[in-house]
Protein backbone atom coordinates (compact mmCIF):
# COMPACT_ATOMS: atom_id res chain seq x y z
CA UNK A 1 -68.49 -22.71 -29.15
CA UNK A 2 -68.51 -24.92 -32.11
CA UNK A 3 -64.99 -23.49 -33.30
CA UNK A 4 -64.12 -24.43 -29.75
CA UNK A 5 -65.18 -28.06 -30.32
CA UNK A 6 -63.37 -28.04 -33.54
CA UNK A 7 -60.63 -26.60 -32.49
CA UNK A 8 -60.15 -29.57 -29.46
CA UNK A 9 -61.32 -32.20 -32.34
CA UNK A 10 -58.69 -31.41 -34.80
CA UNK A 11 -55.79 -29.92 -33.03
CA UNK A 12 -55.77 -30.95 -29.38
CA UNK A 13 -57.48 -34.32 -29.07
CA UNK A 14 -54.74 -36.08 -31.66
CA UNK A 15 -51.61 -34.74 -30.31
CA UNK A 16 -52.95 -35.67 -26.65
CA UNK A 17 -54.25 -39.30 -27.56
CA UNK A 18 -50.24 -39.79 -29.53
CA UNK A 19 -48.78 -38.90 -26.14
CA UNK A 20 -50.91 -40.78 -24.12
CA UNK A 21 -50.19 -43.95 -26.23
CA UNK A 22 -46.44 -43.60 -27.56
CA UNK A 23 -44.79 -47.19 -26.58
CA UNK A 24 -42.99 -45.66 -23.66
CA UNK A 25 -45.98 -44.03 -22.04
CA UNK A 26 -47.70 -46.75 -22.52
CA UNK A 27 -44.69 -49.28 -20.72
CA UNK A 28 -44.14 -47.14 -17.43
CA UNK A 29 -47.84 -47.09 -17.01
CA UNK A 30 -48.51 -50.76 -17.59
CA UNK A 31 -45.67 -51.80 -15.35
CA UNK A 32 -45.88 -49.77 -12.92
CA UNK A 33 -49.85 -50.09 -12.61
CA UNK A 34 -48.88 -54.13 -12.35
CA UNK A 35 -47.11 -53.56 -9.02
CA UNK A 36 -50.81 -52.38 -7.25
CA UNK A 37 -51.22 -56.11 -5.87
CA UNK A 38 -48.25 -55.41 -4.31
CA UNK A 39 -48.42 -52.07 -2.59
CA UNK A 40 -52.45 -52.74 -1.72
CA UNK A 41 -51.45 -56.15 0.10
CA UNK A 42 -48.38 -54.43 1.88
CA UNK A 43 -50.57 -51.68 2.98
CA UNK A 44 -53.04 -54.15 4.52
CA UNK A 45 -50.27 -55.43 6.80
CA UNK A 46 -49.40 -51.66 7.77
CA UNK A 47 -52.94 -51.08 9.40
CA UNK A 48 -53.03 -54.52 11.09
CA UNK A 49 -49.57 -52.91 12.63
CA UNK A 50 -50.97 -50.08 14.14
CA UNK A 51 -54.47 -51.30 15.12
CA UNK A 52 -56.72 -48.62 16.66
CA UNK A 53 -58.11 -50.70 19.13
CA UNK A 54 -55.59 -50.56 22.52
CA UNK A 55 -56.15 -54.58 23.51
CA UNK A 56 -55.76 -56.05 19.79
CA UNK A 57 -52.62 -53.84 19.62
CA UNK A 58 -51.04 -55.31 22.60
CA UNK A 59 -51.76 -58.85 21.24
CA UNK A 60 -50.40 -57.82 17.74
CA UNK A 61 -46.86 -56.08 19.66
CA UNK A 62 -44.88 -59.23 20.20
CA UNK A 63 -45.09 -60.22 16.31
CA UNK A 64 -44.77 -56.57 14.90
CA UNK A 65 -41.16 -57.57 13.37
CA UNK A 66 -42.54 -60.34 11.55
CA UNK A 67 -45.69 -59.00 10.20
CA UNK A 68 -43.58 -55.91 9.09
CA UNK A 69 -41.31 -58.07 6.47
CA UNK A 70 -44.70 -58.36 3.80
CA UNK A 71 -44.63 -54.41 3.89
CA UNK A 72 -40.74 -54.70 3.34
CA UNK A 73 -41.22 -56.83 0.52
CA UNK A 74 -43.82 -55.13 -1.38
CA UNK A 75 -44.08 -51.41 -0.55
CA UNK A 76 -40.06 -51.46 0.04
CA UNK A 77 -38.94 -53.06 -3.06
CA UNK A 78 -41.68 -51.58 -5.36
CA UNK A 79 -38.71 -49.97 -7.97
CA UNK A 80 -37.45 -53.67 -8.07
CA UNK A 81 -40.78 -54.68 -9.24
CA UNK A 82 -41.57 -51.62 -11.33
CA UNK A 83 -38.50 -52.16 -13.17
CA UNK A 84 -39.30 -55.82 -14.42
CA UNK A 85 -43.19 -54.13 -14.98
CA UNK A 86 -42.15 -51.69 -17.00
CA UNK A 87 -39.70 -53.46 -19.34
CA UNK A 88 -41.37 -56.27 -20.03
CA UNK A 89 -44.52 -54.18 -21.24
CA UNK A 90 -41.99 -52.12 -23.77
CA UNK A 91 -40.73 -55.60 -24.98
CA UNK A 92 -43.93 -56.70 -26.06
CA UNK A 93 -44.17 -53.73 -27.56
CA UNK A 94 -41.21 -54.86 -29.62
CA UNK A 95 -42.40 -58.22 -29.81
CA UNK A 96 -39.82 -59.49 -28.09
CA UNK A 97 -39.36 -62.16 -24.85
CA UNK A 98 -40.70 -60.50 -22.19
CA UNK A 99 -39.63 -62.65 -19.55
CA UNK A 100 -36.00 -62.59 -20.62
CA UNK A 101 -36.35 -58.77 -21.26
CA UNK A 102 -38.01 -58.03 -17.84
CA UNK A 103 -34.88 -60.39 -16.28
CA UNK A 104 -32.03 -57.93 -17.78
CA UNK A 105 -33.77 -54.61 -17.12
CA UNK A 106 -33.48 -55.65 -13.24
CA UNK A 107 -30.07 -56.95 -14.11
CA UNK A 108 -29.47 -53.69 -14.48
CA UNK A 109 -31.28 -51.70 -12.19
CA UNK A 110 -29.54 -53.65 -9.70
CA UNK A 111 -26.27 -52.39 -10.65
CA UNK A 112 -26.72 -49.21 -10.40
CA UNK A 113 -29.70 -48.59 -7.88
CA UNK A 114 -28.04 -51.13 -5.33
CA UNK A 115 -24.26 -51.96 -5.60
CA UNK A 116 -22.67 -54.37 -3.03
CA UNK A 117 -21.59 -53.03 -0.07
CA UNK A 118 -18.45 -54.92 1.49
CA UNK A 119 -18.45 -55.13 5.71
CA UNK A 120 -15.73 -55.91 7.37
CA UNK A 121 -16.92 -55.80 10.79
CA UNK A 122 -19.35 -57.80 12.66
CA UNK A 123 -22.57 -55.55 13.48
CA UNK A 124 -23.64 -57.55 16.23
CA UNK A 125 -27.54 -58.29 15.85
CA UNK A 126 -27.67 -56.87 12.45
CA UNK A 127 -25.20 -58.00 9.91
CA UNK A 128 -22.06 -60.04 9.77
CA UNK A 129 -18.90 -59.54 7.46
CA UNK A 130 -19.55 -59.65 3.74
CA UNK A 131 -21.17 -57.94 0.67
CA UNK A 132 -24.80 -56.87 1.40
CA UNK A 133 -27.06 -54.62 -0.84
CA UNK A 134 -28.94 -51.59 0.95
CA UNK A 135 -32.65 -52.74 0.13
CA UNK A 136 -34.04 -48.87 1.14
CA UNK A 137 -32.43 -48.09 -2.61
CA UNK A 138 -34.59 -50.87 -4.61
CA UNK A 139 -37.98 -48.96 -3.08
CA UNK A 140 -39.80 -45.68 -4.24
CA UNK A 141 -37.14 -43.13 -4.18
CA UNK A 142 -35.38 -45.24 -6.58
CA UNK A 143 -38.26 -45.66 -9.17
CA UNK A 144 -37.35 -42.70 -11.79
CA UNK A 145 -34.30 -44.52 -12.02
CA UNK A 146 -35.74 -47.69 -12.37
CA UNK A 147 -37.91 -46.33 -15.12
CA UNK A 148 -34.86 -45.30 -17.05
CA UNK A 149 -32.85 -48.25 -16.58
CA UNK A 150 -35.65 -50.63 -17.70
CA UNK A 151 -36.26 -48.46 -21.14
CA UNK A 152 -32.76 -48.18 -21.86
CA UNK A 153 -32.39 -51.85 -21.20
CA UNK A 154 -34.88 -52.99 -23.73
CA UNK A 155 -33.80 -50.16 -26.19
CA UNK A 156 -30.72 -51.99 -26.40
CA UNK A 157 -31.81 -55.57 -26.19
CA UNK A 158 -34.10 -54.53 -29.19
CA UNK A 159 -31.01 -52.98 -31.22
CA UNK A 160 -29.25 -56.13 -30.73
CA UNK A 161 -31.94 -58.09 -32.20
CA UNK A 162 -32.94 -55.61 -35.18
CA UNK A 163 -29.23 -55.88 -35.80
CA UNK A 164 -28.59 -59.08 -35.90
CA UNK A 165 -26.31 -59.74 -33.22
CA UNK A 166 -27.28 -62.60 -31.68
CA UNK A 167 -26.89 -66.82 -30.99
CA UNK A 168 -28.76 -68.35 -32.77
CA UNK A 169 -30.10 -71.68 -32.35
CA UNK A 170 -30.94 -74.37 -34.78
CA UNK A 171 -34.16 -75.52 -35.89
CA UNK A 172 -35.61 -77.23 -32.97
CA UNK A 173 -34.45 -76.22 -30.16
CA UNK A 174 -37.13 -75.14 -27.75
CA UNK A 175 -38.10 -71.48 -27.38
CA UNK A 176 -37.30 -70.95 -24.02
CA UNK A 177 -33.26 -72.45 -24.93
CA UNK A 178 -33.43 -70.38 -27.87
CA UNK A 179 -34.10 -67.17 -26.22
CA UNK A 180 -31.81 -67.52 -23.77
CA UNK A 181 -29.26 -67.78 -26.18
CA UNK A 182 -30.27 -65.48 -28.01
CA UNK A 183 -30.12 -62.57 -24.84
CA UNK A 184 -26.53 -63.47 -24.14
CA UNK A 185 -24.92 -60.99 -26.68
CA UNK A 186 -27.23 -58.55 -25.33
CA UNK A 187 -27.20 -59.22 -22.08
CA UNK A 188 -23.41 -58.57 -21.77
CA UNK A 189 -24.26 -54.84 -23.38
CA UNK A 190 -26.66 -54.22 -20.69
CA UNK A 191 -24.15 -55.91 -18.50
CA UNK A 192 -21.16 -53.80 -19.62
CA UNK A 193 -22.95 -50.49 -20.00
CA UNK A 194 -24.23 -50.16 -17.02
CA UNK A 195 -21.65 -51.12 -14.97
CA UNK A 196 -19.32 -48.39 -16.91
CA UNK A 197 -21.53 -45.89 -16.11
CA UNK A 198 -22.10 -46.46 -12.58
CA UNK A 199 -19.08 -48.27 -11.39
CA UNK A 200 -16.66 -46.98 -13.55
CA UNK A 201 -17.69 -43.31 -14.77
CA UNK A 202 -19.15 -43.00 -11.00
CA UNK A 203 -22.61 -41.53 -12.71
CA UNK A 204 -25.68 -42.37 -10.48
CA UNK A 205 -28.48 -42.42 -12.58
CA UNK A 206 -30.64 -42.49 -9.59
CA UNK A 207 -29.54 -39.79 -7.77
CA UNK A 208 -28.98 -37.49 -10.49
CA UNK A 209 -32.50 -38.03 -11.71
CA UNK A 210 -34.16 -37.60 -7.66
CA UNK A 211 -32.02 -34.01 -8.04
CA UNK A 212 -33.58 -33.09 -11.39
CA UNK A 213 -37.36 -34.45 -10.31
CA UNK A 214 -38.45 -34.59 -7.21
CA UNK A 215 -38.70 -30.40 -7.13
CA UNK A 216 -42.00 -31.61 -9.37
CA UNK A 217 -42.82 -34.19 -7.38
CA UNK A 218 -43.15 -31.48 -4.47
CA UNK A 219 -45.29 -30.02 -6.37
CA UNK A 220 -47.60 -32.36 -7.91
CA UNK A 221 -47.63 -34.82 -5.31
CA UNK A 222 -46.43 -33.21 -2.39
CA UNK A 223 -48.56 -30.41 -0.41
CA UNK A 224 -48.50 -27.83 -2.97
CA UNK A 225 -52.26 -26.96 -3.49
CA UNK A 226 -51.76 -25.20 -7.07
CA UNK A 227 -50.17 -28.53 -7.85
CA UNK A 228 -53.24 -30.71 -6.59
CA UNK A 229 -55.70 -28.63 -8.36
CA UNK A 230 -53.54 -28.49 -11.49
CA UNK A 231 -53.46 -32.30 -11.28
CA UNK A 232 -57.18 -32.42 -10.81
CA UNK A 233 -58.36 -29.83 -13.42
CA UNK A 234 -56.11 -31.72 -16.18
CA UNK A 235 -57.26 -35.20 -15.82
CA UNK A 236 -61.23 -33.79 -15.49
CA UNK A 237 -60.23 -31.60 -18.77
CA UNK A 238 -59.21 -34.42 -20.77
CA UNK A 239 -62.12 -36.94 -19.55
CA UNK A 240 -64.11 -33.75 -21.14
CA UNK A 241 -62.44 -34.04 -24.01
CA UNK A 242 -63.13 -37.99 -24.53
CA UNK A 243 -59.79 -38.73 -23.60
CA UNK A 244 -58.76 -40.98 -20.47
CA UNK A 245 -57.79 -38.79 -17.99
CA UNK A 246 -55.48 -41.10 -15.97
CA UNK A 247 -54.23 -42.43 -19.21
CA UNK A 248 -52.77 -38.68 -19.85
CA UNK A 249 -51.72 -37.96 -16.75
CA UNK A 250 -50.50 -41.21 -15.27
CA UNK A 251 -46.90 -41.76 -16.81
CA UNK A 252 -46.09 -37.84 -15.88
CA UNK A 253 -47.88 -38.40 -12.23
CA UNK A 254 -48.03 -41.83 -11.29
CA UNK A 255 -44.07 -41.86 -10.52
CA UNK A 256 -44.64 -39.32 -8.40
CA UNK A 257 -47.87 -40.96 -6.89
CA UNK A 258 -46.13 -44.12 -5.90
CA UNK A 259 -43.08 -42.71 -4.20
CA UNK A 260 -45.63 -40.06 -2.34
CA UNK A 261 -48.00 -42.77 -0.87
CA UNK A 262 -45.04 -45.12 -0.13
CA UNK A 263 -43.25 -42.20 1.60
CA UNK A 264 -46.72 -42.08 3.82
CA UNK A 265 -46.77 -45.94 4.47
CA UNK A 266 -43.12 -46.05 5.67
CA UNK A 267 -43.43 -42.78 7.91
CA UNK A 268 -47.03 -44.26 8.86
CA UNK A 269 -45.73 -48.00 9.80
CA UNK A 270 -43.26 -46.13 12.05
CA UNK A 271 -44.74 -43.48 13.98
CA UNK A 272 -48.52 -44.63 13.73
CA UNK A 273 -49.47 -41.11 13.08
CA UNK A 274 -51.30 -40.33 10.18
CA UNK A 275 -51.42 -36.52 10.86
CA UNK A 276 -47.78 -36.59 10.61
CA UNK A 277 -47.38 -37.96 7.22
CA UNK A 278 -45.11 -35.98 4.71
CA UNK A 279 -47.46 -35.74 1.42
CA UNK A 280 -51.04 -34.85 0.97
CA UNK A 281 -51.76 -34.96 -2.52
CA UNK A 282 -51.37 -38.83 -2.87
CA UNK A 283 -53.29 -40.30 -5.47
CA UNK A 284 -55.64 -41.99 -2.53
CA UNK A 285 -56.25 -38.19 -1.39
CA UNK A 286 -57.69 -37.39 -5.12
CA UNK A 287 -59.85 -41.14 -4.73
CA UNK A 288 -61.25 -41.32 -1.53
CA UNK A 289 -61.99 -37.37 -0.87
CA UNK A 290 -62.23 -36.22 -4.55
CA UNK A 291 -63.36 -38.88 -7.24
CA UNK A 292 -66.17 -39.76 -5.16
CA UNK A 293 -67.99 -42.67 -7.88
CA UNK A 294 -65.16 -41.46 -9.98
CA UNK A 295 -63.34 -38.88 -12.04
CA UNK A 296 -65.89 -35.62 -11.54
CA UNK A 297 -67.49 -36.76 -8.31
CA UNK A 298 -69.77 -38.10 -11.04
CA UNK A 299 -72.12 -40.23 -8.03
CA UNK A 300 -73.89 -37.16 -7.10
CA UNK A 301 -74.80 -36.82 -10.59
CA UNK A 302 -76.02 -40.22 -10.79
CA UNK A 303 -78.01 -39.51 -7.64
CA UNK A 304 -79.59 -36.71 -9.33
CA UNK A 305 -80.49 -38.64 -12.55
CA UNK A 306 -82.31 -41.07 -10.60
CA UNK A 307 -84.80 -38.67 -9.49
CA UNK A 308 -84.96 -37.11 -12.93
CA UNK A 309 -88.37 -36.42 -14.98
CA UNK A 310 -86.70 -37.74 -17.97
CA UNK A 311 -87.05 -41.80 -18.87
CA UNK A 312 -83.35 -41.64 -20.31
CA UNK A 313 -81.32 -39.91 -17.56
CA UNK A 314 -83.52 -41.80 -14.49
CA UNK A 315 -82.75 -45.26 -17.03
CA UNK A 316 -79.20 -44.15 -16.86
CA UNK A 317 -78.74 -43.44 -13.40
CA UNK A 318 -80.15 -46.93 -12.07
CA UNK A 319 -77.48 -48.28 -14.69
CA UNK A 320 -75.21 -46.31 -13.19
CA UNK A 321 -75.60 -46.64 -9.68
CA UNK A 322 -73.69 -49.52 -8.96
CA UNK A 323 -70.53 -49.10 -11.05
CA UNK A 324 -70.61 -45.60 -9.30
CA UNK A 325 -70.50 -46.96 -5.63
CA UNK A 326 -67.71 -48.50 -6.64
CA UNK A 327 -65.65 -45.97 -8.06
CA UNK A 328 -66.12 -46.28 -12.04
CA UNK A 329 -67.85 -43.81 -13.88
CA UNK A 330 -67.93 -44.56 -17.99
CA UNK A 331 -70.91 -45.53 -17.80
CA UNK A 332 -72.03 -42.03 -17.13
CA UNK A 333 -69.08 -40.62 -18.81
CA UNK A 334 -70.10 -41.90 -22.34
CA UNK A 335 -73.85 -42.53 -21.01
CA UNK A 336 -74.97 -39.14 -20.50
CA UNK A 337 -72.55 -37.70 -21.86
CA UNK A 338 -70.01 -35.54 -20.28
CA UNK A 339 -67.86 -35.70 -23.20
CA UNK A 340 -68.09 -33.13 -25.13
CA UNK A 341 -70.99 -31.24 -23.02
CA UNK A 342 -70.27 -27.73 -21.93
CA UNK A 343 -73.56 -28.10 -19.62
CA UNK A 344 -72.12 -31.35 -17.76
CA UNK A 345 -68.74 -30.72 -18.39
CA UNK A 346 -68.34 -27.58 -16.15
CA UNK A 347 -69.22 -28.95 -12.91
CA UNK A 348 -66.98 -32.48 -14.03
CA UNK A 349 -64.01 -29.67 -13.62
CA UNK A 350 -65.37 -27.56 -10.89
CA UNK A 351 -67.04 -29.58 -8.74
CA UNK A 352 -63.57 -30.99 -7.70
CA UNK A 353 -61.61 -27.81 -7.62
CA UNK A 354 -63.60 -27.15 -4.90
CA UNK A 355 -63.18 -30.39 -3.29
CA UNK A 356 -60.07 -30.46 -3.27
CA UNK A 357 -59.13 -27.00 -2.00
CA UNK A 358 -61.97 -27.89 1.03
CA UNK A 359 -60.06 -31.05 1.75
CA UNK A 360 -56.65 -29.30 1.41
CA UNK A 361 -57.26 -27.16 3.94
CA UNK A 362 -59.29 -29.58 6.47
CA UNK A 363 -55.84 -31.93 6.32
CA UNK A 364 -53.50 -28.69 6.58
CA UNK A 365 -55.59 -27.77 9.62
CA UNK A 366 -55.25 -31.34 11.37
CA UNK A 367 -58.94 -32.14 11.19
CA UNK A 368 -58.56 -35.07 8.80
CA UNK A 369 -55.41 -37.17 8.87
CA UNK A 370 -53.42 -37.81 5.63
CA UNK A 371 -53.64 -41.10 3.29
CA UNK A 372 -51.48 -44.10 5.38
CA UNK A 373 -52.23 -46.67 3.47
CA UNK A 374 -53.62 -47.91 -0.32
CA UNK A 375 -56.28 -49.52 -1.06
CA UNK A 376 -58.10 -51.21 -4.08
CA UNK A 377 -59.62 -48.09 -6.10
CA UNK A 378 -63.03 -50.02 -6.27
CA UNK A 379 -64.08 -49.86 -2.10
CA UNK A 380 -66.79 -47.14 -1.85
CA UNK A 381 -65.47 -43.50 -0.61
CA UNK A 382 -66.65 -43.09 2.43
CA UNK A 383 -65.35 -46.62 3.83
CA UNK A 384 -61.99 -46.24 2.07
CA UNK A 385 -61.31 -43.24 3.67
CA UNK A 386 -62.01 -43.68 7.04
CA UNK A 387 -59.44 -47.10 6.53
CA UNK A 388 -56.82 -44.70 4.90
CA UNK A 389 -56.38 -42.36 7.61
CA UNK A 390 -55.92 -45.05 10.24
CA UNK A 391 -59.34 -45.18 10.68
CA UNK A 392 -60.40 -41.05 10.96
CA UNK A 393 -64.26 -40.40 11.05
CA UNK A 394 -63.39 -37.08 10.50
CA UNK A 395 -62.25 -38.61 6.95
CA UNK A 396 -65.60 -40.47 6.59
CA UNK A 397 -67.58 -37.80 7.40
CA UNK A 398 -65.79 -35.47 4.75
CA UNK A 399 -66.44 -37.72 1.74
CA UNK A 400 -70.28 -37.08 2.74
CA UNK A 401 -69.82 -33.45 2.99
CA UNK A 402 -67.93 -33.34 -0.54
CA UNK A 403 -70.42 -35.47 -2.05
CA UNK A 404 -73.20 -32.76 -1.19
CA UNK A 405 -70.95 -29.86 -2.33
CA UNK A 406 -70.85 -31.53 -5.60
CA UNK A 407 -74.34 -32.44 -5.27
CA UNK A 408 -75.22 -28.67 -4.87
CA UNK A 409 -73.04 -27.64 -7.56
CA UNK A 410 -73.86 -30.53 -10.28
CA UNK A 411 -77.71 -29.88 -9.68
CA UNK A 412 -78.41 -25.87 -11.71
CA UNK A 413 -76.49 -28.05 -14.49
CA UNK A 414 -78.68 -30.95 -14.68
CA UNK A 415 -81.45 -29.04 -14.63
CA UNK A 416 -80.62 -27.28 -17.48
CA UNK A 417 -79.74 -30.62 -19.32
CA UNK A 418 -82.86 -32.45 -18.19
CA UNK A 419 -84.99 -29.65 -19.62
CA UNK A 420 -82.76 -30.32 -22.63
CA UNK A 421 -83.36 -33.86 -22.67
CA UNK A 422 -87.44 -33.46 -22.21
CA UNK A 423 -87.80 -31.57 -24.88
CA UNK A 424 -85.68 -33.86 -26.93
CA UNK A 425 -88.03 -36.70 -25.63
CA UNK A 426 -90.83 -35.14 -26.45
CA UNK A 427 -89.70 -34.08 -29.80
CA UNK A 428 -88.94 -37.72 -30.72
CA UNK A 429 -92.77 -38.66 -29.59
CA UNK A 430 -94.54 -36.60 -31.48
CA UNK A 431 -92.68 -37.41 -34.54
C-alpha cells in the first residue's frame, strides 16, 4: 500500500496537477465556467414556459414568444459568450488586454461559426431581403469551435506583441487609446486568417471539429452508461488523490456538458417533455442524483459523523453539515480526510458507481425524467431535482433513495475509521 501511495505521490499526482493547470486548460475552463449566469438564468425562463400547473400555463400562453427571447439569448448564444470567456482568461495569462483580446477572438468566431447569409426574397413574417447571420450556429453545437478560434486568436495576438509588431503610442496617451492601437496590426491577422480559411480555403473549423468530437461526446455525455461511470469514477479518483476532480476533468468534459444540457433545454422548451430529452448524462444528472452534498455523495457521510462516538469526526460533521446541504464538500474532503484514505476513499468511488448505474436505469426505464433545465450547483439535491425534471417527484424521491444507498455503503467504512480514530483519541489522552 505504501508503494501505492508513493507511487501516486511521485509519478501520477505531478503529471495530473501540470495538465489540470497548463494555460489552456486553465482558459476553456475559466471562460466557459463564466457563461453559468447565463445558461442558469435562461433555464429559469424555460420552466416558467412550461409551467406544470394547467391554469398558470394558460395565463403564461399568450406571452410564450416573448419570454422565450432570454433563453435565446443566453442558452442559444452560449459559444458567442464562451468564446469571449475563454480568450480573455488565456490573455491574462499572457498579460495582455483582455478586453481587446476577448473582442478579436469573437471577431473571429464570428467569421467562421456564422457567415452572412444574403436573401433575396421577402419571407413574409420572418425575414426581409438582406444579409442575416443564422444565430442556431453561435450556440452549443458550435462551442468546440469556438474554443479553437478563441486560443488561436490570442496565440496570435500574443506573437504579434512578443514580436514587436505593433502601433505604438507615445508617452501619454491613455491605456485604453493605446491598446487599441496597439491590436490593429493584430487584429488584421486574426482578421485575414480566418477569413482565408473559412471563406476562401472553404475549411469549417466547426464542422470539421463536431465530425471528429461529438462520437466522445456520445459517449461521455450522451446515454452511454460505461461513459457516465467512467466520468464518475475519474473525477472521485482524483479527489482521492488530493487533486480537484472537476478541475481534471472539466476542460475534457465540460464542452461536452454544456452542449448536452443545452441540447435538453432547447428540445425541453419545445416539446415540454422531459422524458423525451436526448442526453442523460448531463452534468446536472451527476449533481442532483449523484453528488448528493458533493463529489462522493459525501452528506451521508457527514450524517454518519454526526452520530459518531468520536469528539473529532461528530466536531467535523456539525462543521460540515451545512456546506454539505448545499453541495460543497472540502470541508470533509480535507477534514476527515478522504484524501489519501483507502478506508474513506473506497466508498468516495463506489458509492456513486452505484448511483449512477441505479439512476441510469430508473431514467432509461421512464420512471424519472431527464435534466431540462440548470440550476445553481449550490440548491440542495432533493429540491434541485425535482425542478430539473420539470418538476418529477419521482426525481425527488430518488435523491433520498441514493442518499441511503450511499448511506448503507459509506457506514462498514466509517466504522472501521471511527474505531481508528478512538483509539487515536485515546492514545493522545493518555499521553
Amino acid at each position: 500500500m505504501n508503494g501505492f501511495v508513493n507511487f501516486i505521490e511521485q509519478k501520477l499526482m505531478p503529471v495530473a496537477n501540470k495538465v489540470g493547470m497548463q494555460r489552456h486548460m486553465v482558459a476553456i475552463r475559466k471562460g466557459i465556467i463564466a457563461t453559468l449566469p447565463l445558461t442558469i438564468v435562461g433555464s429559469f425562463f424555460t420552466i416558467l414556459l412550461n409551467f406544470p400547473i394547467p391554469s398558470i400555463a394558460a395565463m403564461i400562453e399568450p406571452y410564450r414568444e416573448v419570454l422565450d427571447i432570454p433563453f435565446r439569448y443566453t442558452v442559444g448564444l452560449l459559444a458567442l459568450y464562451s468564446t469571449f470567456g475563454i480568450a480573455s482568461s488565456l490573455a491574462k495569462h499572457y498579460k495582455l488586454d483582455s478586453l481587446t483580446a476577448g473582442i478579436l477572438a469573437t471577431m473571429a468566431f464570428m467569421i467562421t461559426a456564422a457567415p452572412p447569409l444574403r436573401v433575396f426574397e421577402d419571407v413574409e413574417g420572418v425575414i426581409t431581403a438582406g444579409r442575416f447571420i443564422n444565430v442556431a450556429h453561435l450556440g452549443s453545437g458550435s462551442l468546440f469551435g469556438a474554443i479553437v478560434t478563441a486560443i488561436v486568436s490570442v496565440e496570435i495576438y500574443h506573437l504579434f506583441i512578443a514580436k514587436n509588431i505593433t502601433i505604438k503610442m507615445p508617452d501619454g496617451v491613455p491605456p485604453e487609446v493605446s491598446n487599441s492601437f496597439m491590436a490593429l496590426i493584430p487584429g488584421g491577422a486574426i482578421l485575414i486568417f480566418f477569413w482565408v480559411v473559412r471563406h476562401l480555403i472553404g475549411f469549417d473549423i466547426n464542422a470539421f471539429l463536431s465530425n471528429i468530437l461529438m462520437p466522445f461526446k456520445d459517449v461521455l455525455a450522451g446515454n452511454s452508461l460505461f461513459g457516465g461511470l467512467l466520468t464518475v469514477f475519474l473525477i472521485c479518483f482524483f479527489w482521492v488523490l488530493g487533486i480537484h476532480g472537476p478541475a481534471i476533468m472539466g476542460p475534457v468534459i465540460r464542452p461536452f456538458w454544456e452542449i448536452s444540457i443545452a441540447e435538453n433545454i432547447d428540445a425541453f422548451a419545445a416539446s415540454g417533455n422531459a422524458h423525451e430529452l436526448p442526453n442523460i448524462f448531463t452534468e446536472q444528472f451527476l449533481q442532483w442524483f449523484i453528488w448528493i452534498g458533493g463529489a462522493g455523495t459525501t452528506l451521508s457521510l457527514v450524517v454518519l459523523f454526526l452520530f459518531s462516538k468520536s469528539k473529532y469526526l461528530k466536531q467535523l460533521g456539525r462543521l460540515s453539515f451545512l456546506p454539505g446541504i448545499f453541495n460543497i464538500n472540502e470541508p470533509m474532503i480535507f477534514g476527515a480526510p478522504i484524501v489519501m484514505n483507502p478506508v474513506l476513499g473506497i466508498p468516495f468511488i463506489v458509492a456513486p458507481l452505484v448511483t449512477t448505474t441505479l439512476s441510469y436505469f430508473l431514467t432509461t426505464s421512464g420512471i424519472v425524467p431527464l435534466m431540462a433545465v440548470r440550476l445553481g450547483f449550490t440548491i440542495p439535491s432533493p429540491i434541485a431535482a425535482w425542478m430539473s425534471t420539470n418538476w418529477s417527484i419521482a426525481a425527488g424521491v430518488l435523491v433520498i433513495v441514493n442518499f441511503l444507498i450511499a448511506l448503507a455503503i459509506y457506514y462498514p467504512f466509517f466504522k472501521v475509521f471511527e474505531k481508528q480514530q478512538l483509539e487515536r483519541e485515546l492514545a493522545e489522552e493518555n499521553n
